[in-house]
Protein backbone atom coordinates (compact mmCIF):
# COMPACT_ATOMS: atom_id res chain seq x y z
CA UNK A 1 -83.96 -18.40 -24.50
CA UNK A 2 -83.89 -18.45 -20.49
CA UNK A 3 -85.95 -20.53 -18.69
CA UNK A 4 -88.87 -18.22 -17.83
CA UNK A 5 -89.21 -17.66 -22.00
CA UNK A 6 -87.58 -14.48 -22.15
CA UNK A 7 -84.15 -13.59 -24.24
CA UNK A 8 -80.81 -13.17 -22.85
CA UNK A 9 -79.61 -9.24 -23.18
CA UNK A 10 -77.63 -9.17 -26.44
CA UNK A 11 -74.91 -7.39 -24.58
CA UNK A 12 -74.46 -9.44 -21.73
CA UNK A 13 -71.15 -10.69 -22.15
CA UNK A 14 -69.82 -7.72 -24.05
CA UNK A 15 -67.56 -6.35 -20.96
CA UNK A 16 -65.83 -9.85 -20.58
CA UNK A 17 -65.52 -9.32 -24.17
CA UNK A 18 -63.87 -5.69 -23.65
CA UNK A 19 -61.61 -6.76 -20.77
CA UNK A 20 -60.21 -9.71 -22.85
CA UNK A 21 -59.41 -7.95 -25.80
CA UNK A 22 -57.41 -5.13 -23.75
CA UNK A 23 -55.52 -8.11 -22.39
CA UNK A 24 -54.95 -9.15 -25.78
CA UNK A 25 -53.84 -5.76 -26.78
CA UNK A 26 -50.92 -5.71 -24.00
CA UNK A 27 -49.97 -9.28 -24.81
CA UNK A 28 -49.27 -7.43 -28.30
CA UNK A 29 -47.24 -4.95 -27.60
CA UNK A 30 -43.78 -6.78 -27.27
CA UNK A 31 -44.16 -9.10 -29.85
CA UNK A 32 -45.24 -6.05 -32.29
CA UNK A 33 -42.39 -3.53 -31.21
CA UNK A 34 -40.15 -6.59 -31.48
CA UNK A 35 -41.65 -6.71 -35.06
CA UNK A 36 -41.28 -3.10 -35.96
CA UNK A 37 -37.51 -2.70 -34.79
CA UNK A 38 -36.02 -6.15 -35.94
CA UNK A 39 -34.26 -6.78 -39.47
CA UNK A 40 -36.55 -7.74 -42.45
CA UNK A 41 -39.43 -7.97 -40.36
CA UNK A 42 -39.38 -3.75 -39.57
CA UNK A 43 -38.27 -2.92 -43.42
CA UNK A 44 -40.09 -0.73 -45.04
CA UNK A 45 -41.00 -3.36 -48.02
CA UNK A 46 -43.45 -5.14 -45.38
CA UNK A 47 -46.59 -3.44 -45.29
CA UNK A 48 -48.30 -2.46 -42.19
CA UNK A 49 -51.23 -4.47 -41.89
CA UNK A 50 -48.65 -7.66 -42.27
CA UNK A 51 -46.78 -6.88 -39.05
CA UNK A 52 -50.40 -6.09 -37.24
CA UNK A 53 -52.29 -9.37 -38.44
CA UNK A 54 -48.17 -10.74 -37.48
CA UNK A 55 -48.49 -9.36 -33.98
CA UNK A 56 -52.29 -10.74 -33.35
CA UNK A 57 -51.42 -14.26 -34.61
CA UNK A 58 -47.97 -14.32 -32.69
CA UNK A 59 -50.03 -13.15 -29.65
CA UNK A 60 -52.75 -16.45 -29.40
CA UNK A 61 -49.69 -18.86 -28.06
CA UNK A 62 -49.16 -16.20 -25.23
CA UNK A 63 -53.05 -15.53 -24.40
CA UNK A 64 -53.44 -19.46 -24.63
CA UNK A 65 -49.76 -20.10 -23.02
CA UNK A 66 -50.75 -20.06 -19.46
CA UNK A 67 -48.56 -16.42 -18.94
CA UNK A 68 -48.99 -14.39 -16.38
CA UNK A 69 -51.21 -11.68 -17.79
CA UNK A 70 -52.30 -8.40 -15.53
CA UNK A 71 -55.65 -8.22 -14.66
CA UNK A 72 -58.00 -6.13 -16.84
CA UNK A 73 -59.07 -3.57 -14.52
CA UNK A 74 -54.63 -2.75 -13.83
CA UNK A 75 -55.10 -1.85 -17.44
CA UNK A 76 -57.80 0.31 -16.97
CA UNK A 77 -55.81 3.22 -15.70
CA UNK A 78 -52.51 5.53 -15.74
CA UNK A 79 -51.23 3.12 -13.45
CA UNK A 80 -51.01 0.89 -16.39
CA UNK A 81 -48.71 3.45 -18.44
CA UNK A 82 -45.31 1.79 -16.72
CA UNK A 83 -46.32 -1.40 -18.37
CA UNK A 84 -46.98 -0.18 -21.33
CA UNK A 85 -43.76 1.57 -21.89
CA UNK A 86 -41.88 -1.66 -20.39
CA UNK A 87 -43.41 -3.65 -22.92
CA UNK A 88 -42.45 -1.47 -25.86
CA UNK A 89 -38.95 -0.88 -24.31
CA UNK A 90 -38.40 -5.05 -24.26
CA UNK A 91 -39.69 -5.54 -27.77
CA UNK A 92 -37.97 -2.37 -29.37
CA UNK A 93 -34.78 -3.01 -27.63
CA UNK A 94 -35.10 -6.94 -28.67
CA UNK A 95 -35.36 -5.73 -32.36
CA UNK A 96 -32.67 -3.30 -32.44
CA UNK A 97 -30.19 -5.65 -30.73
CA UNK A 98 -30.52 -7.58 -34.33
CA UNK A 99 -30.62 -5.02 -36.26
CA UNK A 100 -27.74 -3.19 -35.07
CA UNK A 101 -25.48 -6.64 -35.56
CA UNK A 102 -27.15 -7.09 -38.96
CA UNK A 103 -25.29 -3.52 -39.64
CA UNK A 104 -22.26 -5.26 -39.97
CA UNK A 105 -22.93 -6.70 -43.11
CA UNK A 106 -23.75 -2.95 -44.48
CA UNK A 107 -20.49 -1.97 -42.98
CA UNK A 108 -18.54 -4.65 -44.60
CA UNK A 109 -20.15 -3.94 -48.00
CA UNK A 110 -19.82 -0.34 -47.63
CA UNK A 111 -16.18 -0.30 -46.77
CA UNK A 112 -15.36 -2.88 -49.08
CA UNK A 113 -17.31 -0.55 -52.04
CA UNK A 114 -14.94 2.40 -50.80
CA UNK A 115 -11.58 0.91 -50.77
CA UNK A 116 -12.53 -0.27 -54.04
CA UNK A 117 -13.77 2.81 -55.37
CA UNK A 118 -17.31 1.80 -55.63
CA UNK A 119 -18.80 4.06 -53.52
CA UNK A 120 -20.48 6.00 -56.57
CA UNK A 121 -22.46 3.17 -57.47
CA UNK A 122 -25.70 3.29 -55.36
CA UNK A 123 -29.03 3.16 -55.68
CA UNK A 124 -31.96 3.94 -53.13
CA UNK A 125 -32.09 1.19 -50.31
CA UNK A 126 -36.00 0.72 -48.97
CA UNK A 127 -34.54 -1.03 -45.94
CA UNK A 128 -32.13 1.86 -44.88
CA UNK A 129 -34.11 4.64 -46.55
CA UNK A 130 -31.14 6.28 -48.28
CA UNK A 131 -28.66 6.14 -50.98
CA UNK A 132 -26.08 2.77 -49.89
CA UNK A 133 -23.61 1.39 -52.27
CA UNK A 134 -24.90 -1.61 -54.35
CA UNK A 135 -22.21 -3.80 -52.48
CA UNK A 136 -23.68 -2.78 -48.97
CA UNK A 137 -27.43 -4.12 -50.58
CA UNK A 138 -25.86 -7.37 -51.81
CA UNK A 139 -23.98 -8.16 -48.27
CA UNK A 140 -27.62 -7.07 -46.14
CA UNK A 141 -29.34 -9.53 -48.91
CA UNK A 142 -26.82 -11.94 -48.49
CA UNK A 143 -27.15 -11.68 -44.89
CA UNK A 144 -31.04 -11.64 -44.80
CA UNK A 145 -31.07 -14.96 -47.41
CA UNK A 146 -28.47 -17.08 -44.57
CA UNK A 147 -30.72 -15.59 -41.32
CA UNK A 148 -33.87 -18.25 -43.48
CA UNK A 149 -32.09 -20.38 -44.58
CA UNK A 150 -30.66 -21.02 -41.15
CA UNK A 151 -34.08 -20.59 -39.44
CA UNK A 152 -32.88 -17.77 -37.32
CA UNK A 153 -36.33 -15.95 -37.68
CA UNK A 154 -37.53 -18.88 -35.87
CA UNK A 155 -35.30 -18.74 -33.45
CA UNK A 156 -35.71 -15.42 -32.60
CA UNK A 157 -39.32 -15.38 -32.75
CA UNK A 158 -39.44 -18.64 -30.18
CA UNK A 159 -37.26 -16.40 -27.85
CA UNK A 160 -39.07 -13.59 -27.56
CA UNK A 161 -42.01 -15.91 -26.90
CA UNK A 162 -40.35 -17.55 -24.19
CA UNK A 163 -39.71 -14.30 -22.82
CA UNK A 164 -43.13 -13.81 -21.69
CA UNK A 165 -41.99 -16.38 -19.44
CA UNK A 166 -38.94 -15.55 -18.29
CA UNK A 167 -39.72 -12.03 -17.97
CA UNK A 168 -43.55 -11.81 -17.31
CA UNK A 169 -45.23 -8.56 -18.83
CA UNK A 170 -45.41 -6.52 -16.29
CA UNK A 171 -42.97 -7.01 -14.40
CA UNK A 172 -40.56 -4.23 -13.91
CA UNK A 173 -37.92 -3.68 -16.30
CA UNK A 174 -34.09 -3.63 -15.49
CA UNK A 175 -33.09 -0.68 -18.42
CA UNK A 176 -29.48 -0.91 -17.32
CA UNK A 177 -29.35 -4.02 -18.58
CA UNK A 178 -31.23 -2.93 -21.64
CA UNK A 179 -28.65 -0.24 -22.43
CA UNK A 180 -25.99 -2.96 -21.99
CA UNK A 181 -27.46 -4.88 -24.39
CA UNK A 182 -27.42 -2.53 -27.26
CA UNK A 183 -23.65 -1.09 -26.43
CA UNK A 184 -22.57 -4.72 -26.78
CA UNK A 185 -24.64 -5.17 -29.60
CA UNK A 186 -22.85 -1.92 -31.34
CA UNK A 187 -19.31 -3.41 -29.97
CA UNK A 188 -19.83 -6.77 -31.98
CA UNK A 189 -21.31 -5.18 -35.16
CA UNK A 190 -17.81 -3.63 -35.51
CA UNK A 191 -15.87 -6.72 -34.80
CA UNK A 192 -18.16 -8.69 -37.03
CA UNK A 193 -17.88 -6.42 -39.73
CA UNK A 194 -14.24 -5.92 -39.78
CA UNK A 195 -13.63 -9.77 -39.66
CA UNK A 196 -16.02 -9.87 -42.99
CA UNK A 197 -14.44 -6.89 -45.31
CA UNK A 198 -10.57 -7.64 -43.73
CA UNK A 199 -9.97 -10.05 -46.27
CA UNK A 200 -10.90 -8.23 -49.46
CA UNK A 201 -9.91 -5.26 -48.05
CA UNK A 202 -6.56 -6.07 -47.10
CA UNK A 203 -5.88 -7.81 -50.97
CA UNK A 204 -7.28 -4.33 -52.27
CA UNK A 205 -4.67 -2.40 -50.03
CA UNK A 206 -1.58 -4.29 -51.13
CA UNK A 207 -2.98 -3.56 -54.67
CA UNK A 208 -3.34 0.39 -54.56
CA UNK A 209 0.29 0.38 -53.23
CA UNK A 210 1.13 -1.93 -56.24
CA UNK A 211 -0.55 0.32 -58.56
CA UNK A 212 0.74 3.19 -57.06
CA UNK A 213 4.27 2.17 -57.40
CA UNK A 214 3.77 0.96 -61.08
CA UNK A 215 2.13 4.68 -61.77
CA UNK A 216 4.98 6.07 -60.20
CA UNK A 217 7.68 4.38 -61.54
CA UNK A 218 5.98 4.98 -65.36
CA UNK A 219 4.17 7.84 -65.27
CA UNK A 220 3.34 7.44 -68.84
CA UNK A 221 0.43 4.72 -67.07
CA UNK A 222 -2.92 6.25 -66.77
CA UNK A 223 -4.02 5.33 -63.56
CA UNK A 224 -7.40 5.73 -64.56
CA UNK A 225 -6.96 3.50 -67.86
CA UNK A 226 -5.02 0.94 -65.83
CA UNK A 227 -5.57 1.25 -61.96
CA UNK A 228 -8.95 1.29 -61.62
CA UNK A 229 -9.98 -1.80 -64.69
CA UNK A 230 -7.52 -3.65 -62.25
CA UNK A 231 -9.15 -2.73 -58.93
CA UNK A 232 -12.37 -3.63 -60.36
CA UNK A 233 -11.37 -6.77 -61.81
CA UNK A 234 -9.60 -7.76 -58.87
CA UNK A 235 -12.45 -6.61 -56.42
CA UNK A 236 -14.97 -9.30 -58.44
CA UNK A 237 -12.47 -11.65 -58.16
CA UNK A 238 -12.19 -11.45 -54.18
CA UNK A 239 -15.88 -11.39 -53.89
CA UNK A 240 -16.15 -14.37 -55.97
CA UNK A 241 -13.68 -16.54 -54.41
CA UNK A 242 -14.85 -15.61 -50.58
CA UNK A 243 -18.35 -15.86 -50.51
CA UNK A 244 -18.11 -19.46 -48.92
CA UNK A 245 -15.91 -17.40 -45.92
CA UNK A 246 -18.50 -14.52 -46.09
CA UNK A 247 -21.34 -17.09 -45.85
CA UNK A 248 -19.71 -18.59 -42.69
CA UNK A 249 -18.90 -14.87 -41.59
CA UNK A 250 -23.09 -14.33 -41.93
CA UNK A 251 -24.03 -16.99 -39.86
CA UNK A 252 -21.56 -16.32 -37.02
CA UNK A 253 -23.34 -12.94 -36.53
CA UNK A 254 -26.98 -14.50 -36.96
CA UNK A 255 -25.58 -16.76 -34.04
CA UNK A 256 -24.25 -14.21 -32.16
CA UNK A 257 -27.44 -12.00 -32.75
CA UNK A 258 -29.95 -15.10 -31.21
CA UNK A 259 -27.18 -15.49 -28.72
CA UNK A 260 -27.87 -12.22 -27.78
CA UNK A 261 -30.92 -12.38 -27.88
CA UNK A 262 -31.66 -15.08 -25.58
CA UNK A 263 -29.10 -13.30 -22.80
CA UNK A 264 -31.03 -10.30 -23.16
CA UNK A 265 -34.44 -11.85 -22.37
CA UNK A 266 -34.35 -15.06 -21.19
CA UNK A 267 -31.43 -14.73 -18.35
CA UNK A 268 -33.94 -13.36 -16.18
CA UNK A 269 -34.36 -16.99 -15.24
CA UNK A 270 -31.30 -18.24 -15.91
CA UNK A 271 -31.93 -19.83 -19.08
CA UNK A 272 -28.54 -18.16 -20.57
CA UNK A 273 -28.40 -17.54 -24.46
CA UNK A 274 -26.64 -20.03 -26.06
CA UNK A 275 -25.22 -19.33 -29.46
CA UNK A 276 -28.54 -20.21 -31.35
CA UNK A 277 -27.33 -23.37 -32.93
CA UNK A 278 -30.38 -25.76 -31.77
């Protein structure tokens, strides 16, 4: 009640209201196409509504950070568009920069599954959205289970926080830099993965040619009866006896992916990347 008896309007403060939730709303937008583009986070398996209520909690630390937020009434207009799409462009390109390294697990797996001739065993992948061999889905598990278990999702997640430092929303957007960022993402998934399926694939090489020579030399061998029972027998082997070298080779490329990371958005200020490890 105001001092001369009368009630306040009950919609007084409902444009500072307005205004402060389309601030909120912007603050959102990198931290939720960060969420839809990055691995496990942007599968398919996690329902909408968990990456939105994801987005509006991740958001409070930025509205209550202290960042340098534009003013309402920038928002108000076109002239806001150019922010908007800078936004999305820093989160989406943040995502896929992990997700395109986490490939190399799927292209370990799925080589691996071929040389060994277990490419016919698939099964529908939610993640991917097709048919991938059931190797490829047990090395992007794998994968997933080390990026926890090493707290890389919190290490991600405090980067692109600390972007909104480093690179204040808003601000304009260097996409060359952007674009370099995913080509050397795509350059290391390739080097990650081959370092990953060399091993087993190399063993599995050396034992077609063995095979082949033992068919050759009696062809009374079924290669069918003999060969493949072998291949498969060795190929579980292998897999067996390097999964402690796998698991190593996992958490070099959920380094190098935070290391990436952190180049990508927090060099704007010279903070550098680092490999993730703290």
């Amino acid at each position: 009640m105001g001092g001369d008896g009368t009630f306040p309007l009950p919609g007084m403060g409902l444009t500072a209201i307005v205004d402060w939730l389309t601030v909120y709303l912007f603050a959102m937008l990198r931290i939720g196409a960060f969420l839809l583009a990055a691995p496990f986070f942007g599968g398919r398996f996690v329902p909408l509504p968990v990456r939105i209520v994801a987005s509006v909690v991740l958001a409070l630390p930025v509205m209550a950070g202290g960042v340098a937020l534009p003013a309402p009434a920038d928002l108000a207009g076109l002239q806001a568009l150019p922010m908007i799409l800078g936004e999305l462009a820093v989160g989406l390109v943040a995502g896929l920069v992990l997700t395109i390294l986490f490939g190399a697990a799927s292209l370990a797996g799925d080589r691996i599954a071929a040389t060994a001739g277990l490419g016919f065993a698939a099964q529908y992948d939610a993640s991917a959205g097709g048919q991938t061999p059931v190797v490829a889905q047990l090395f992007g598990l794998f994968l997933t289970m080390v990026f926890f278990a090493v707290d890389g999702h919190l290490a991600v997640i405090r980067i692109v926080l600390e972007s909104y430092v480093a690179l204040p929303p808003g601000s304009e957007i260097d996409l060359a830099r952007l674009v370099q960022a995913g080509l050397t993402a795509g350059g290391r998934m390739f080097a990650l993965g081959m370092a990953m399926m060399l091993p087993v694939v190399a063993v599995l090489l050396l034992l077609n040619l063995a095979v082949g020579v033992l068919t050759r030399s009696a062809p009374t061998l079924n290669i069918f009866s003999f060969g493949f029972p072998m291949t498969m027998t060795v190929t579980l082997v292998l897999l067996y006896l390097t999964t402690p070298g796998m698991a190593t080779a996992m958490e070099e490329v959920v380094f190098e992916g935070v290391g990436l990371l952190g180049e990508l958005l927090l060099a704007p200020v010279g903070a550098g990347g680092g490999d993730g490890r703290g």
